[in-house]
N, C-alpha and C. Protein backbone atom coordinates (compact mmCIF):
# COMPACT_ATOMS: atom_id res chain seq x y z
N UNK A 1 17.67 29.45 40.98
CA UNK A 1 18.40 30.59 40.47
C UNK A 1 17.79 31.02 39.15
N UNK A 2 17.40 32.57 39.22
CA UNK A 2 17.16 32.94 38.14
C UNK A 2 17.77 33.14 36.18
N UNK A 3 17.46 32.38 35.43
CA UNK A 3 18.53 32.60 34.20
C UNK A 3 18.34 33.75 33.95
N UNK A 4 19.69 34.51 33.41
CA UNK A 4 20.14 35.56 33.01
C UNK A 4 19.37 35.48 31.83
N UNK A 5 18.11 36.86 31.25
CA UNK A 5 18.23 36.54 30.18
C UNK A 5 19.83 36.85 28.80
N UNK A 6 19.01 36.59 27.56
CA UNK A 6 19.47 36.93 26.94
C UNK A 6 19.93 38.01 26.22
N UNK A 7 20.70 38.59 25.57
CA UNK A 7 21.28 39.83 25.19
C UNK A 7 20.17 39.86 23.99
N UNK A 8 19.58 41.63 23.81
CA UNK A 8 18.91 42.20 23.04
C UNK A 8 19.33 43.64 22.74
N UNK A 9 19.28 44.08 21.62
CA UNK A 9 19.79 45.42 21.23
C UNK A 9 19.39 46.31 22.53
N UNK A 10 18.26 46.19 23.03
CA UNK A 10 17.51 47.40 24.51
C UNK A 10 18.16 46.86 25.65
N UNK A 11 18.71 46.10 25.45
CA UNK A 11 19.23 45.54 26.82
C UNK A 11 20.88 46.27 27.50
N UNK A 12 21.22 46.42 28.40
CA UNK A 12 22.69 47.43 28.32
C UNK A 12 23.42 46.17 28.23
N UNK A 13 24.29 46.72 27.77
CA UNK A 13 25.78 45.59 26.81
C UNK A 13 26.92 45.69 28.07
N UNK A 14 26.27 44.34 28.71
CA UNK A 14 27.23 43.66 29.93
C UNK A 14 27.89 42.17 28.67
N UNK A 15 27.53 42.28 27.29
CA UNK A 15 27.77 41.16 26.38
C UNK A 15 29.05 41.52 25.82
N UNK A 16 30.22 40.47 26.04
CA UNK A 16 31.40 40.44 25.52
C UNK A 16 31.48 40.24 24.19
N UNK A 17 31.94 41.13 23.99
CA UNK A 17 32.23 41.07 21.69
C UNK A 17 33.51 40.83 21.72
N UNK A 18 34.08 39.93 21.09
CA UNK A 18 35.42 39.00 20.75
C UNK A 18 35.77 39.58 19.20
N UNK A 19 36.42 39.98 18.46
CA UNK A 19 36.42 39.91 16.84
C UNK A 19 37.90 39.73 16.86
N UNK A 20 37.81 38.67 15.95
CA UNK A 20 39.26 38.13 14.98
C UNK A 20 39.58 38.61 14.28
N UNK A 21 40.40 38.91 14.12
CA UNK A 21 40.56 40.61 12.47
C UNK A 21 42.03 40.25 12.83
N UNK A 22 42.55 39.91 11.31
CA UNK A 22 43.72 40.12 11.05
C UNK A 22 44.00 39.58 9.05
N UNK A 23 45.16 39.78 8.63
CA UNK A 23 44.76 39.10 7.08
C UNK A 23 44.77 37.73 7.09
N UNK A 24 44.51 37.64 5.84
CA UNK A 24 44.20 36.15 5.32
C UNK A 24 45.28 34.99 6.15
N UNK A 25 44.38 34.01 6.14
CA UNK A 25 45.07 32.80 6.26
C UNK A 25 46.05 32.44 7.55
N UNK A 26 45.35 33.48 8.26
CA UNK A 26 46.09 33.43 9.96
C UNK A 26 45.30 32.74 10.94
N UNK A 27 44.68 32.21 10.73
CA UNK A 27 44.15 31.30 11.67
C UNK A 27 42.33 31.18 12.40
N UNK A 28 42.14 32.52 11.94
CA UNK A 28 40.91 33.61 13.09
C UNK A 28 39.45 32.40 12.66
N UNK A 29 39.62 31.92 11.52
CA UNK A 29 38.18 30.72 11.09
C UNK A 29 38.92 29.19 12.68
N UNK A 30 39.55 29.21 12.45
CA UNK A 30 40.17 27.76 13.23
C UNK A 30 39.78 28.35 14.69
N UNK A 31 40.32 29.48 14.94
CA UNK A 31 39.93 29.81 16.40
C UNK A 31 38.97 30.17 16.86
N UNK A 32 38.35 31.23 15.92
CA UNK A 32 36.64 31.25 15.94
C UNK A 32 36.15 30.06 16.82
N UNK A 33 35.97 28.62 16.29
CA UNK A 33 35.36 27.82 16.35
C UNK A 33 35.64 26.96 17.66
N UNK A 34 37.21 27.21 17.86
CA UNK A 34 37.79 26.70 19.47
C UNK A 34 37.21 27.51 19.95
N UNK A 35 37.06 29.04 20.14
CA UNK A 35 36.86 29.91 21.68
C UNK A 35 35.22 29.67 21.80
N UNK A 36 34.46 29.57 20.35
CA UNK A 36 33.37 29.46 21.00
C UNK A 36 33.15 27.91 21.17
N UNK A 37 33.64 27.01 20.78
CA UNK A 37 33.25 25.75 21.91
C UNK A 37 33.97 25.78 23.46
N UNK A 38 34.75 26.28 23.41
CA UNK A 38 35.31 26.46 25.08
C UNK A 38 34.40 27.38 26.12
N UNK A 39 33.70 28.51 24.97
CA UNK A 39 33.01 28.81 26.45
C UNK A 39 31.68 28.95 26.00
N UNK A 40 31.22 27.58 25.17
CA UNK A 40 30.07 27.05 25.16
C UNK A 40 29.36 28.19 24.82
N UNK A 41 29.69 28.95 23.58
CA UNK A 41 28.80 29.52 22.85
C UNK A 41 28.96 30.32 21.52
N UNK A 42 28.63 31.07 20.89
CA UNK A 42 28.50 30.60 19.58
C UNK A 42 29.28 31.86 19.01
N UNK A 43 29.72 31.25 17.79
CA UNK A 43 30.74 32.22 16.56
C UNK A 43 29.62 32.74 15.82
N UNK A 44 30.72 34.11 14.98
CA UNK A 44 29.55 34.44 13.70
C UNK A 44 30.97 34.03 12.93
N UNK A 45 30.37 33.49 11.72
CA UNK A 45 31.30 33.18 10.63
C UNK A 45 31.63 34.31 9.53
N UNK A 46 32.39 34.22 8.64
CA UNK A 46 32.50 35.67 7.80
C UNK A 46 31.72 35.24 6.73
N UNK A 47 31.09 36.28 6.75
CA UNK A 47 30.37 36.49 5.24
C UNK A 47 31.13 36.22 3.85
N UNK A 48 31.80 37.05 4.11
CA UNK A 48 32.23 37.60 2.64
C UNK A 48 32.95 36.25 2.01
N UNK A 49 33.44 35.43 2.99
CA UNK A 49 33.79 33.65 2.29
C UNK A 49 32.97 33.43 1.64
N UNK A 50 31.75 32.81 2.32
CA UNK A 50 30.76 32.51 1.69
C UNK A 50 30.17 33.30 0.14
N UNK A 51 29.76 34.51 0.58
CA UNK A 51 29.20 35.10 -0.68
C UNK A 51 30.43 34.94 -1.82
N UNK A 52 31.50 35.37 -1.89
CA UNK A 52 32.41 35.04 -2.51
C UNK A 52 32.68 33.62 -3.56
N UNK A 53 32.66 32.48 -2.21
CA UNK A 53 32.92 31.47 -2.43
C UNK A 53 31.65 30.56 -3.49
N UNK A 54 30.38 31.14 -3.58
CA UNK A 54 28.89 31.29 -4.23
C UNK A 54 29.07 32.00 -5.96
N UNK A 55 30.26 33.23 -5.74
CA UNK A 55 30.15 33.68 -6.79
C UNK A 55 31.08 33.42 -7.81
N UNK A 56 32.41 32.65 -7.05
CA UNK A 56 33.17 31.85 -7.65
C UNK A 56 32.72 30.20 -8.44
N UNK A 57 31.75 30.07 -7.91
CA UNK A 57 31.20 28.58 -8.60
C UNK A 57 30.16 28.86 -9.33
N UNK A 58 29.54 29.64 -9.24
CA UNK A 58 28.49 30.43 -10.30
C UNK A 58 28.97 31.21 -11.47
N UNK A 59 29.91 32.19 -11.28
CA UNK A 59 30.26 33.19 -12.06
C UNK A 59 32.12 33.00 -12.48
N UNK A 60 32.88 32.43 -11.59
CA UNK A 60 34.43 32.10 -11.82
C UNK A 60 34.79 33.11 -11.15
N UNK A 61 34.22 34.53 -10.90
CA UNK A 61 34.29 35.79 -10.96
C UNK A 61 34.64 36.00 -9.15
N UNK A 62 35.79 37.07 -8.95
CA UNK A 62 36.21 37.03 -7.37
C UNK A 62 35.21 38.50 -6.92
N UNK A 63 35.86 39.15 -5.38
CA UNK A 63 34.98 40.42 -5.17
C UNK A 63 34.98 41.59 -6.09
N UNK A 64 34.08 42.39 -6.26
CA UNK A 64 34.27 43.37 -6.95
C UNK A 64 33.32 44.79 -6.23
N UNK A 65 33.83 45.89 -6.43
CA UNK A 65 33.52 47.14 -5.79
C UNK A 65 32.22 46.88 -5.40
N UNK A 66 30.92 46.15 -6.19
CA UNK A 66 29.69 46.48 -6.58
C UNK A 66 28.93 45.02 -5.54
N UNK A 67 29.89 44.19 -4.71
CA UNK A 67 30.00 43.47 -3.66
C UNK A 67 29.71 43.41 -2.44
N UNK A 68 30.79 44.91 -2.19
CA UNK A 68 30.83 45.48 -0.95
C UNK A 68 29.93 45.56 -0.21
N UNK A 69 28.63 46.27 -0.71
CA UNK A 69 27.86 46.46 0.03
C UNK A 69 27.14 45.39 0.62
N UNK A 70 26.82 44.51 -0.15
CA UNK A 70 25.82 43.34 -0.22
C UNK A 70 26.77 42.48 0.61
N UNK A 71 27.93 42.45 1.07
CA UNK A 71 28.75 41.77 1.77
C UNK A 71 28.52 42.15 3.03
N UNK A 72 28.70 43.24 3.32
CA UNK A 72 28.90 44.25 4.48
C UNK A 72 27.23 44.14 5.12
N UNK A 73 26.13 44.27 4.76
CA UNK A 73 25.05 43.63 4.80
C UNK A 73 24.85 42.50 5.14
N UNK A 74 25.14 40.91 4.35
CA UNK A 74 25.00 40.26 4.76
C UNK A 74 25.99 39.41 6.68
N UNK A 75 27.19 40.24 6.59
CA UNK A 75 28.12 39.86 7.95
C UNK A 75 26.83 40.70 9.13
N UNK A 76 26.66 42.01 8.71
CA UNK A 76 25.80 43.06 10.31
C UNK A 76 24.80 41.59 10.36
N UNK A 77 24.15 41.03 9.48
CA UNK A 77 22.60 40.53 9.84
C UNK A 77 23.22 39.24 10.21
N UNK A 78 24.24 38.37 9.55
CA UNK A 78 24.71 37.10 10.25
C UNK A 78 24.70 37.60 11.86
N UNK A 79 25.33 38.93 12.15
CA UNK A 79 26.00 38.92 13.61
C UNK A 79 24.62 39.16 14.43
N UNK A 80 23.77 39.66 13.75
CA UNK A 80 22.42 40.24 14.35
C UNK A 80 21.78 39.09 14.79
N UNK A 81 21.95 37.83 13.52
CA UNK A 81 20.94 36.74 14.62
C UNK A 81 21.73 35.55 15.29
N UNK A 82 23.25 36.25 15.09
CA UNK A 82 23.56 35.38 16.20
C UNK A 82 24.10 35.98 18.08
N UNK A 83 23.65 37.06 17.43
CA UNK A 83 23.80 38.27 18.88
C UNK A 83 22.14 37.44 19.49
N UNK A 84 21.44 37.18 19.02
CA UNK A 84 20.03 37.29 19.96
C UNK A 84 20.24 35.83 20.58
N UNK A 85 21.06 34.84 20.39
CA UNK A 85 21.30 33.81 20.66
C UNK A 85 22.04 33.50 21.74
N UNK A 86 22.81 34.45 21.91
CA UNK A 86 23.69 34.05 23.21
C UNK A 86 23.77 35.07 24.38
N UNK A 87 24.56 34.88 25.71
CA UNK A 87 23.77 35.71 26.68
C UNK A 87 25.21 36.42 27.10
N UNK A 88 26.71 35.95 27.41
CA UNK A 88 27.64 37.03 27.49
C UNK A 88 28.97 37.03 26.76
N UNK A 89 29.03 36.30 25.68
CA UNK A 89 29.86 36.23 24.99
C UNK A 89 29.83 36.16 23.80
N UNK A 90 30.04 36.57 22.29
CA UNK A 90 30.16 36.81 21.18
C UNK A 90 30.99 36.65 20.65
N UNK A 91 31.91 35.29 19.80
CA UNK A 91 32.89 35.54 18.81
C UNK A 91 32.61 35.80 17.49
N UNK A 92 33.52 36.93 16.92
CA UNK A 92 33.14 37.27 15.66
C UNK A 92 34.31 36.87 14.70
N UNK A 93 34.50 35.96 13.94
CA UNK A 93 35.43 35.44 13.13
C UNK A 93 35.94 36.53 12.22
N UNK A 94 35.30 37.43 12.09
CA UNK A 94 35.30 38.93 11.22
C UNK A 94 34.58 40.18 11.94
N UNK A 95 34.70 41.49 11.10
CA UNK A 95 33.52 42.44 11.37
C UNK A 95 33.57 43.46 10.07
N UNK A 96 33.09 44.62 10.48
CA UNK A 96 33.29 45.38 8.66
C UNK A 96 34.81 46.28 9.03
N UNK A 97 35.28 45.77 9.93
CA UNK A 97 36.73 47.22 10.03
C UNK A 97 37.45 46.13 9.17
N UNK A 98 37.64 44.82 9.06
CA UNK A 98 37.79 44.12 7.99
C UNK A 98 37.64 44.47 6.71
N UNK A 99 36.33 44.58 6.55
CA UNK A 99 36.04 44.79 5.16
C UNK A 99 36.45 46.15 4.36
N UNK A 100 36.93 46.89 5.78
CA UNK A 100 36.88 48.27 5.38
C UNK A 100 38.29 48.34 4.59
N UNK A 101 39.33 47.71 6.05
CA UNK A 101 40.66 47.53 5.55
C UNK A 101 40.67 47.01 4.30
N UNK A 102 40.70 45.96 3.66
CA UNK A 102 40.39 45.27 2.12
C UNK A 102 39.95 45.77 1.50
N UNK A 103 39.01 46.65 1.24
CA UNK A 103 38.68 47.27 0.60
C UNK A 103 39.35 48.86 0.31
N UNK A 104 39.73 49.16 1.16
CA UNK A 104 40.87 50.47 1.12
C UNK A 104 41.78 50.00 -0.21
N UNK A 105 42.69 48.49 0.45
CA UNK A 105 43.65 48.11 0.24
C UNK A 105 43.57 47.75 -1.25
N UNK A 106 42.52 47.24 -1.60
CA UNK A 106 42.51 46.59 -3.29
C UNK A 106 42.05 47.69 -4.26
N UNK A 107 41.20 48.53 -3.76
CA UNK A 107 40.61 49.43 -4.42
C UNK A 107 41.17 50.75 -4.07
N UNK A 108 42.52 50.83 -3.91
CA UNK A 108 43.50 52.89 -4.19
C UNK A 108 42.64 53.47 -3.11
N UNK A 109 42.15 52.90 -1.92
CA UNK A 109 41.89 53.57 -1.03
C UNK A 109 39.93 54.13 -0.83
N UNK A 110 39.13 53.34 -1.73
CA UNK A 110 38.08 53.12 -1.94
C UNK A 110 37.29 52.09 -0.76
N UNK A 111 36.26 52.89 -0.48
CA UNK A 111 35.66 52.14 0.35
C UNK A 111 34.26 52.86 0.80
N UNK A 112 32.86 52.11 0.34
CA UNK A 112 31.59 53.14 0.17
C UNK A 112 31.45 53.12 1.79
N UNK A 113 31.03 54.82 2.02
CA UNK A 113 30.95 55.51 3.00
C UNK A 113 30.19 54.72 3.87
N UNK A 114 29.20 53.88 3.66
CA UNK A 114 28.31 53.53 4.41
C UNK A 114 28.75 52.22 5.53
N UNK A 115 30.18 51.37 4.78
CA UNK A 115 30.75 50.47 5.79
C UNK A 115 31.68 51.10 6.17
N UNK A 116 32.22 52.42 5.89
CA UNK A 116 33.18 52.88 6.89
C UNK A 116 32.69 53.67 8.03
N UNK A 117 30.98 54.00 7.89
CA UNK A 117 30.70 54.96 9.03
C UNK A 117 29.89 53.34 9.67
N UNK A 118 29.63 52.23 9.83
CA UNK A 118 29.23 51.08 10.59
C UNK A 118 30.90 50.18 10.83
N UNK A 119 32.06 50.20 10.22
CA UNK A 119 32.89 49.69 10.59
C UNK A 119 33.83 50.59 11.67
N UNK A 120 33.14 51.71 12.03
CA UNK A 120 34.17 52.59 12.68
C UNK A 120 33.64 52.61 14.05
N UNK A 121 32.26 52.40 14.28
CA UNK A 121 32.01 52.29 15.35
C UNK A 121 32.69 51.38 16.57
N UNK A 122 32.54 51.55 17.60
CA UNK A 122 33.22 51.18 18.89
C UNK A 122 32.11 49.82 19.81
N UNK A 123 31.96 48.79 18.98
CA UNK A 123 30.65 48.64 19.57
C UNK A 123 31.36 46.94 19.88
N UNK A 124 32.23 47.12 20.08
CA UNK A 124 33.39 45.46 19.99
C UNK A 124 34.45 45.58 21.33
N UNK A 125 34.27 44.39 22.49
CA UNK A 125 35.13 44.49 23.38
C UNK A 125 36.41 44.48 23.50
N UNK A 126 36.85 44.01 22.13
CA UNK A 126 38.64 43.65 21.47
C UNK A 126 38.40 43.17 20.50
N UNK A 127 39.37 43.53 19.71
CA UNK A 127 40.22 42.58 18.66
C UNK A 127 41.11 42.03 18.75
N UNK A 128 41.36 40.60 18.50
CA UNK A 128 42.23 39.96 18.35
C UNK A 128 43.21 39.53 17.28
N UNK A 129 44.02 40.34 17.14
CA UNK A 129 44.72 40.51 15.67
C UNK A 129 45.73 39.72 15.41
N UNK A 130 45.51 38.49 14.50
CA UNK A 130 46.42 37.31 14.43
C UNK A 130 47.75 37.98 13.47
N UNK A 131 48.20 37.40 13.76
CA UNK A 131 49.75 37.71 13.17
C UNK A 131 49.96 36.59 11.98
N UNK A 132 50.87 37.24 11.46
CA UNK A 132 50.97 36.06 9.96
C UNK A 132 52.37 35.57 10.41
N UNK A 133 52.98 34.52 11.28
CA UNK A 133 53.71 33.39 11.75
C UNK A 133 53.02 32.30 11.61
N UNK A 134 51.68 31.95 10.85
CA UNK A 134 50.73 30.31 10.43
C UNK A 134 51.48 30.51 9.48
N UNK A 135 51.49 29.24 8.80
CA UNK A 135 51.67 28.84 7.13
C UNK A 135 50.68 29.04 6.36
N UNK A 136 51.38 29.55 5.46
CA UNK A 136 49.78 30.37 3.86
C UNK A 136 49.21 28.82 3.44
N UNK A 137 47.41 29.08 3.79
CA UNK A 137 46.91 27.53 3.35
C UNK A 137 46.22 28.18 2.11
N UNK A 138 46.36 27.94 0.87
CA UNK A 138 45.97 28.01 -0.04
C UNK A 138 45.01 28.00 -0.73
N UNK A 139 43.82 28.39 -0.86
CA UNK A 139 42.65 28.26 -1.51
C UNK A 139 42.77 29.35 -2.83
N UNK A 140 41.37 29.17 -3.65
CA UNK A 140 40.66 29.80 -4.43
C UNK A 140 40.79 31.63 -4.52
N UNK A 141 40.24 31.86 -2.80
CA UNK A 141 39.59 33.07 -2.59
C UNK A 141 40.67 33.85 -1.90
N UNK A 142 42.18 33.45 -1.87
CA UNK A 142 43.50 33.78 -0.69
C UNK A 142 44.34 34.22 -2.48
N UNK A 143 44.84 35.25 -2.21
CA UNK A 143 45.39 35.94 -3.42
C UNK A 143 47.28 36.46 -2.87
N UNK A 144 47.09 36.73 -1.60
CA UNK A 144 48.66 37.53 -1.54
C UNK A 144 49.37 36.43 -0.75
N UNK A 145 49.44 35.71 -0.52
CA UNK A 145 50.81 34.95 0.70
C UNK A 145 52.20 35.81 0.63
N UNK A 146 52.37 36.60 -0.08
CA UNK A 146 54.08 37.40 -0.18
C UNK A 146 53.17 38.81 0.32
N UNK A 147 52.32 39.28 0.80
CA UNK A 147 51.96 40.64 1.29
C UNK A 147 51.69 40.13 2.57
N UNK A 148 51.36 39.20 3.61
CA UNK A 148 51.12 39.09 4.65
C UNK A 148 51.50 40.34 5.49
N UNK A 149 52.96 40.57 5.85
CA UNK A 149 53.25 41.41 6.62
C UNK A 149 52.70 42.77 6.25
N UNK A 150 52.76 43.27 5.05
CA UNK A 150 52.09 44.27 4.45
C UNK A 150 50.91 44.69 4.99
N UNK A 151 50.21 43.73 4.80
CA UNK A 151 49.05 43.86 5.12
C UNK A 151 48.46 43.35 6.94
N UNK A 152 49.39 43.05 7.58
CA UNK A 152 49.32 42.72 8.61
C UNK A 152 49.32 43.88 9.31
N UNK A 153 50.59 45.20 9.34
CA UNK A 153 50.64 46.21 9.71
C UNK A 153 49.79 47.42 9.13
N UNK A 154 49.01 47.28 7.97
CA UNK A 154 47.63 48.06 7.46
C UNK A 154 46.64 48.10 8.81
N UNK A 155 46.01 46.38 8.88
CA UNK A 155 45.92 46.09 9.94
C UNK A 155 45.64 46.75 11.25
N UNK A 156 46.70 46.77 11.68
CA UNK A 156 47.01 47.19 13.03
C UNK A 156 47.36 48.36 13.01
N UNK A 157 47.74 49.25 12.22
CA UNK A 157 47.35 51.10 11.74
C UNK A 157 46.08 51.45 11.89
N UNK A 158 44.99 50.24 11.09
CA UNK A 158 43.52 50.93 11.52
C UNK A 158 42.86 50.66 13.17
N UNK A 159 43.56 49.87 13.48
CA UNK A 159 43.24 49.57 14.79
C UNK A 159 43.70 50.94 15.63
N UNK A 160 45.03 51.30 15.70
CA UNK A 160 45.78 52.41 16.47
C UNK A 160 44.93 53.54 15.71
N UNK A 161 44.39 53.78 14.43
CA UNK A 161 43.49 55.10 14.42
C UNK A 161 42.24 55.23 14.79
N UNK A 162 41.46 54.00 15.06
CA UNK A 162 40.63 53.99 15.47
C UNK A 162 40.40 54.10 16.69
N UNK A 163 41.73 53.54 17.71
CA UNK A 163 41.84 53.82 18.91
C UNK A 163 40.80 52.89 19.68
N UNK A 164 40.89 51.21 18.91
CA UNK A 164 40.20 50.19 19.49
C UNK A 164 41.16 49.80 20.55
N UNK A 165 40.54 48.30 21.20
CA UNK A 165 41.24 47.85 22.10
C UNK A 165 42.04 46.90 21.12
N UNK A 166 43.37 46.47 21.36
CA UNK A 166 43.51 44.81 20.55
C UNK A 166 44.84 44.46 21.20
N UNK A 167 45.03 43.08 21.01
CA UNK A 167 45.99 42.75 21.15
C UNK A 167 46.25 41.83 20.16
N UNK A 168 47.48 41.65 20.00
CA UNK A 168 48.07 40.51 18.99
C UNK A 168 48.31 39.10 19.62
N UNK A 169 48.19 37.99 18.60
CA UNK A 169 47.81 36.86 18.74
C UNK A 169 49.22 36.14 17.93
N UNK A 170 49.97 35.72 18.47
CA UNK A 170 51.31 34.98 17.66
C UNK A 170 51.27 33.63 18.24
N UNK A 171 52.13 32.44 17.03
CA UNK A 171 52.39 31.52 17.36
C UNK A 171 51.89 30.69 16.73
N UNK A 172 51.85 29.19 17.15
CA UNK A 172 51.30 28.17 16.90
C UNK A 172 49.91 27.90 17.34
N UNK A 173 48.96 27.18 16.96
CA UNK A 173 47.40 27.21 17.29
C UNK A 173 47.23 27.16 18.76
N UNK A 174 48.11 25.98 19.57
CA UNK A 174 47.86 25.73 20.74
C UNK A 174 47.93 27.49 22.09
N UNK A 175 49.46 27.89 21.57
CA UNK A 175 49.66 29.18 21.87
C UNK A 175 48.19 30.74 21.83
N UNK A 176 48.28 30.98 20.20
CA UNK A 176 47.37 31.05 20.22
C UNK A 176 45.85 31.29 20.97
N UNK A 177 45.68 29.85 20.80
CA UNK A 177 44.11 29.47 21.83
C UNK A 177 44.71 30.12 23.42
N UNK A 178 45.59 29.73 23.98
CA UNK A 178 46.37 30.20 25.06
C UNK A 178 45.91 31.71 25.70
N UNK A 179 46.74 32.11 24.48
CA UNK A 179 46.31 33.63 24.92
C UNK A 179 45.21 34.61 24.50
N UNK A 180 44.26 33.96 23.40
CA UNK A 180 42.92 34.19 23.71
C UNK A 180 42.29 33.88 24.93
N UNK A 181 42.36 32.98 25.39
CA UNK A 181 41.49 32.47 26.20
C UNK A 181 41.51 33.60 27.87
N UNK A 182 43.19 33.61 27.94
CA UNK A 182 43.68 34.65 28.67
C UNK A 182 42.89 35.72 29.08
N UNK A 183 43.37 36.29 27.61
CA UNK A 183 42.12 38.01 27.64
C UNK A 183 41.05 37.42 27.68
N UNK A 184 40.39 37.00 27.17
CA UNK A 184 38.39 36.76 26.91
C UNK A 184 38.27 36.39 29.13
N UNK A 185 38.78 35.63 29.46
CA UNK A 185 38.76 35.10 30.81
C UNK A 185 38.99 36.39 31.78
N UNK A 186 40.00 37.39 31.41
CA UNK A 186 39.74 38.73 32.07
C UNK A 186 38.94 39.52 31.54
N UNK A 187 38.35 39.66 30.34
CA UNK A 187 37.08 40.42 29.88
C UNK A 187 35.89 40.08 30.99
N UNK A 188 35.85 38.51 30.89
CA UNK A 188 34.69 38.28 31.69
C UNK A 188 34.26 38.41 33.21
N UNK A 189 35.57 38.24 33.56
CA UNK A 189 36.23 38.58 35.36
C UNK A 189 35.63 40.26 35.37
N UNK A 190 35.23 40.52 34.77
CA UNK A 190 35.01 42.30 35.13
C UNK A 190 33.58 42.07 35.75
């Protein structure tokens, strides 16, 4: 039997895009890492932790407007080389409609043109939009635990204007994994 190759930008997109998008501290890093060991293939992690989490031990200093970009940059090229890696499935622990939302949200509705015309695109099979029913785990780089819902329904406003696919993700982890697995298993049935 012949192997399928692998997914390449020239290639037509029979490749399932998964993205976790919802606010802080709902779970989408924990599940990331279950859906892609369950169907044996690979996550993109979020950027903006990392770079963040780099500029907090270097500088003390959290995101700032002058960030954005260099954030939004570094997530497209994480996803870029981990798109050439796998052949029909893609989880994305993040994407920039993320970054876009957050950045609306902290900055009075600010957000440079250039990740809102790459976060608006349609180029993602679903979102999976976790709900804030986890418990707030506390770090460094996690600022609102009393805005969850706030920002949960921001959220899911840009989803309904964008007129993506998504569904919501409630519950406990096991649940959760449950009904990811659900949808991604009829994504792939097509």
């Amino acid at each position: 039997m012949e192997k399928k190759p692998k997914h390449t930008r020239n290639q037509p997109a029979e490749l399932i895009k998964v993205v976790l998008y919802g606010p802080e501290s709902t779970g989408k890093t924990t599940l990331a890492k279950q859906l892609a060991e369950h169907y044996k293939t690979l996550w993109v992690p979020e950027y903006m932790r990392e770079f963040l989490q780099k500029k907090w031990d270097f500088e003390k200093k959290l995101v700032e407007k002058e960030d954005l970009i260099p954030i939004a940059k570094g997530q497209l090229q994480l996803e870029k080389e981990v798109l050439q890696q796998v052949e029909n499935l893609l989880i994305c622990d993040t994407n920039l409609l993320e970054l876009k939302v957050y950045s609306e949200y902290y900055y009075d509705g600010f957000c440079p043109s250039e990740i809102k015309t790459e976060a608006t695109k349609a180029n993602y099979s679903i979102y999976l939009l976790t709900y804030v029913d986890t418990p707030w785990e506390p770090d460094i780089l996690r600022d609102r635990p009393n805005n969850r819902g706030e920002i949960f329904r921001i959220f899911e406003a840009e989803l309904k204007k964008q007129g993506f696919p998504y569904k919501i993700l409630k519950g406990n982890e096991e649940e959760r994994f449950k009904k990811a697995t659900e949808i991604i298993d009829t994504l792939l049935d097509r």
